[in-house]
Protein backbone atom coordinates (compact mmCIF):
# COMPACT_ATOMS: atom_id res chain seq x y z
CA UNK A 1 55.26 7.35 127.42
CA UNK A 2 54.75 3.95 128.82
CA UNK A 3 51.82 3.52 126.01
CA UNK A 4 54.62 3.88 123.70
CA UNK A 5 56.86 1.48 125.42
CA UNK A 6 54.31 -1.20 126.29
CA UNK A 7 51.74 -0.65 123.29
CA UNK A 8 49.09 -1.85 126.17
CA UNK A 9 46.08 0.90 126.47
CA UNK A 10 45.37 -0.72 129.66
CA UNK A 11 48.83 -0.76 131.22
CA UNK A 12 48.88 2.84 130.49
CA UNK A 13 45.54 3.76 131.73
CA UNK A 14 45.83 2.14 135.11
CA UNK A 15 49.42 3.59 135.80
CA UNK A 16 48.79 6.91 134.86
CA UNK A 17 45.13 6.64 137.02
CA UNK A 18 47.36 4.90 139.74
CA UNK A 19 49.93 7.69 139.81
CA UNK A 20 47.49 10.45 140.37
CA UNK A 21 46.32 7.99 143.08
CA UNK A 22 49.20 8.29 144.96
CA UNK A 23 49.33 12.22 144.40
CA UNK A 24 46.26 12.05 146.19
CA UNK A 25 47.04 9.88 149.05
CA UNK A 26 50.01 11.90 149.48
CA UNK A 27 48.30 15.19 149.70
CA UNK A 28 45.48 13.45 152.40
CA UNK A 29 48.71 12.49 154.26
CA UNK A 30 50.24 15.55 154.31
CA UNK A 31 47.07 17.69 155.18
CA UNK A 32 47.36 19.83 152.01
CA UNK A 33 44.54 20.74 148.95
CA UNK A 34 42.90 18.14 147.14
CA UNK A 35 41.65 20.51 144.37
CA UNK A 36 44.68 19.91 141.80
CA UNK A 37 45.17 16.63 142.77
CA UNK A 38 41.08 15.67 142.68
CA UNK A 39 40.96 17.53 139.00
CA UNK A 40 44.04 15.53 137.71
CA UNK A 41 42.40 12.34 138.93
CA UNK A 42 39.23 12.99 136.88
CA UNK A 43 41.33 13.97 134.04
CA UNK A 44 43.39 11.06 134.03
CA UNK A 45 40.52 8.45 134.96
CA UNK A 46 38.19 10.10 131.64
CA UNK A 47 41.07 9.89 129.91
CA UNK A 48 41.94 6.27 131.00
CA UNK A 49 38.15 5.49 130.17
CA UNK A 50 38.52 6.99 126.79
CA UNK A 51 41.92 4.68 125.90
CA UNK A 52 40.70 1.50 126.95
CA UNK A 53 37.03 1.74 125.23
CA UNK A 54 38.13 2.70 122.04
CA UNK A 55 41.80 0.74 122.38
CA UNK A 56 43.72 4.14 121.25
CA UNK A 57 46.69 5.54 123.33
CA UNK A 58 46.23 8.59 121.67
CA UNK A 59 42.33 9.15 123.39
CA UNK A 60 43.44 9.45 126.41
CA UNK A 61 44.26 12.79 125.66
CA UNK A 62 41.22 14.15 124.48
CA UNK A 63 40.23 15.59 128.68
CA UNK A 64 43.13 17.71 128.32
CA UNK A 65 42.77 19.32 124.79
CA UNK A 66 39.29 19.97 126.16
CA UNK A 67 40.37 21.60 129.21
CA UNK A 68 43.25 23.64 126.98
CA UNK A 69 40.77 25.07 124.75
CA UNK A 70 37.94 25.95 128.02
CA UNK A 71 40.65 27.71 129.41
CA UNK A 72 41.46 29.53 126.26
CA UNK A 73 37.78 30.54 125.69
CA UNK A 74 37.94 31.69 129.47
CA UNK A 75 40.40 33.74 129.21
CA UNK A 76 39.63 35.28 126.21
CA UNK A 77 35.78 36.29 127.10
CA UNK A 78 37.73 37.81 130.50
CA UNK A 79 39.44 40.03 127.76
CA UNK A 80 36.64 40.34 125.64
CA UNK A 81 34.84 41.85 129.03
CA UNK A 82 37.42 43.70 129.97
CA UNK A 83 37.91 41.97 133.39
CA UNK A 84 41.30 39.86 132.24
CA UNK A 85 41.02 36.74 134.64
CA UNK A 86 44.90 37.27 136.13
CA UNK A 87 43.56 40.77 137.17
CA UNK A 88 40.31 39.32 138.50
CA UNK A 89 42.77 36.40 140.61
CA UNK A 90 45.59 38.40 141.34
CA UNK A 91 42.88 41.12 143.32
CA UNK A 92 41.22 38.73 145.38
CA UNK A 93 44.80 37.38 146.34
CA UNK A 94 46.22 40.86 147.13
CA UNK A 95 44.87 43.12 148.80
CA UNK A 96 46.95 45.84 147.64
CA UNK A 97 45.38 45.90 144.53
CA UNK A 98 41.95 44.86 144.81
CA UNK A 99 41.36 48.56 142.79
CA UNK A 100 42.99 47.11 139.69
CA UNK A 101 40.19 47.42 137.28
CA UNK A 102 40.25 51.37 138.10
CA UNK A 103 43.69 51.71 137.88
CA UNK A 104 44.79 51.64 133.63
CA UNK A 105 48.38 50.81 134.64
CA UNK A 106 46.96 48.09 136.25
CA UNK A 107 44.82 46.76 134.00
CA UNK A 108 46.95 47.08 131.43
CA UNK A 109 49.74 45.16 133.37
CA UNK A 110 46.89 42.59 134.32
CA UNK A 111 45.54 42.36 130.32
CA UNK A 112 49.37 41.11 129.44
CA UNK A 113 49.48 39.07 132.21
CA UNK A 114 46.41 37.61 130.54
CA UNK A 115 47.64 37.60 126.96
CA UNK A 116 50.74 35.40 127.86
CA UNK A 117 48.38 32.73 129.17
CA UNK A 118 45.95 33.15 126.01
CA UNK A 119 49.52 32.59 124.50
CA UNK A 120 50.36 29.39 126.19
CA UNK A 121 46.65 27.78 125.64
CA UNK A 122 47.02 28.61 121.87
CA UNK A 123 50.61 27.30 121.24
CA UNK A 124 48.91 24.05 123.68
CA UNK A 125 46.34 23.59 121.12
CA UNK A 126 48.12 24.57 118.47
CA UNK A 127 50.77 22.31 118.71
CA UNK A 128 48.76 19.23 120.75
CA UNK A 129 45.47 18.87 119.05
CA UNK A 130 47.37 18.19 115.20
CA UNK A 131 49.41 15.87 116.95
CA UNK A 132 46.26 13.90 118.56
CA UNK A 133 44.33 14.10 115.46
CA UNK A 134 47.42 12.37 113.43
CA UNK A 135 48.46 9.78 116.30
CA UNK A 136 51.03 10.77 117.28
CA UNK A 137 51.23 9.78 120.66
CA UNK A 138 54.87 9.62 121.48
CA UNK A 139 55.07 12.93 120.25
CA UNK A 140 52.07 14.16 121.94
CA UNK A 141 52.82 12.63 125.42
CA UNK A 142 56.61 14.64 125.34
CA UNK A 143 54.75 17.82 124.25
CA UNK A 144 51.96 17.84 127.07
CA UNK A 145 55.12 17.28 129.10
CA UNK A 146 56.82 20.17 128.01
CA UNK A 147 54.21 22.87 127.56
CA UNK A 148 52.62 21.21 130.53
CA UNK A 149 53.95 22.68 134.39
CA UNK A 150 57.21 24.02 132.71
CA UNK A 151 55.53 26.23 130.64
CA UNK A 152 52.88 27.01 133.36
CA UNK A 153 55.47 27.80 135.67
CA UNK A 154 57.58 30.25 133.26
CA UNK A 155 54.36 32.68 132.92
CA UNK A 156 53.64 32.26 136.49
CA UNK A 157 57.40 33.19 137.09
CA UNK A 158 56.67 36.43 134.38
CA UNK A 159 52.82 37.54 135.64
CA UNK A 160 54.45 37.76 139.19
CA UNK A 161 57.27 39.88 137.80
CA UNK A 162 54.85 42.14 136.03
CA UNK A 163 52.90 42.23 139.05
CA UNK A 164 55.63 43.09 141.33
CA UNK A 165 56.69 45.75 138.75
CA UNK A 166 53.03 47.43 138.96
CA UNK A 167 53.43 47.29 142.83
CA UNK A 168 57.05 49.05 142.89
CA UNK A 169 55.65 51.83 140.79
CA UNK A 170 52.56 52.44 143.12
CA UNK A 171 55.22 52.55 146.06
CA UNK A 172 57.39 55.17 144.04
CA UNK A 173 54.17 56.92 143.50
């Protein structure tokens, strides 16, 4: 957004870089993971590279479209295998269902779990890579926002539902 407002690549790139910056520090401060933070920070610096050498707002983009559509690919070979990647996460996290794969309630609750995320990087690409290829920035920097952690966060909020469904049923059991 502050490409749009300023119209400077370079203002843009270094405050976006210099926010994750401060995630970062933040994060060393408060003893937490660096993972996110250290991923977001290579994101934002390729992206910041991209912007400033070719002088187009809209390029600084292009890291997370790429990520979007690795994660989709992911995702759908974890299907394609039949090892969904939420059922794969969700058993190393819990304990209490580290037998998911044998289970077909499980995996089936897992597979959806799966297919809303395969969901979300579609609609992500679907909707973010026209809007990079026109340049459409404005547009494109208020739907990253949107489909961004909000989104994210709604099919977290859903995949722990279903997954605290499948665990209510194997106490009723």
């Amino acid at each position: 957004m502050l490409f749009v407002a300023t119209r400077s690549v370079m203002i843009a790139a270094v405050a976006a870089t210099a926010v994750v910056v401060v995630l970062l520090i933040a994060r060393i401060v408060q003893r937490q993971s660096l993972s996110t933070v250290l991923g977001g920070l290579v994101g934002a610096a390729l992206g910041a590279v991209l912007a400033i050498r070719s002088g187009e707002g809209s390029d600084f983009y292009w890291p997370g479209i790429v990520t979007n559509a690795v994660a989709l690919l992911v995702l759908l070979a974890s299907m394609a295998l039949r090892r969904p990647l939420v059922g794969l996460l969700v058993g190393l996290l819990d304990p209490r269902v580290k037998d998911w794969a044998q289970d077909p309630d499980a995996r089936r609750v897992y597979t959806r779990a799966t297919l809303l995320f395969v969901l979300l990087y579609t609609a992500k690409l679907g909707v973010q890579l026209p809007l990079l290829l026109t340049g459409q920035v404005a547009a494109l920097g208020a739907a990253k926002i949107a489909m961004g952690l909000p989104a994210f966060a709604v099919i977290a909020y859903l995949v722990w539902l279903m997954h605290r469904g499948l665990l209510a049923r194997r106490d009723h059991d």
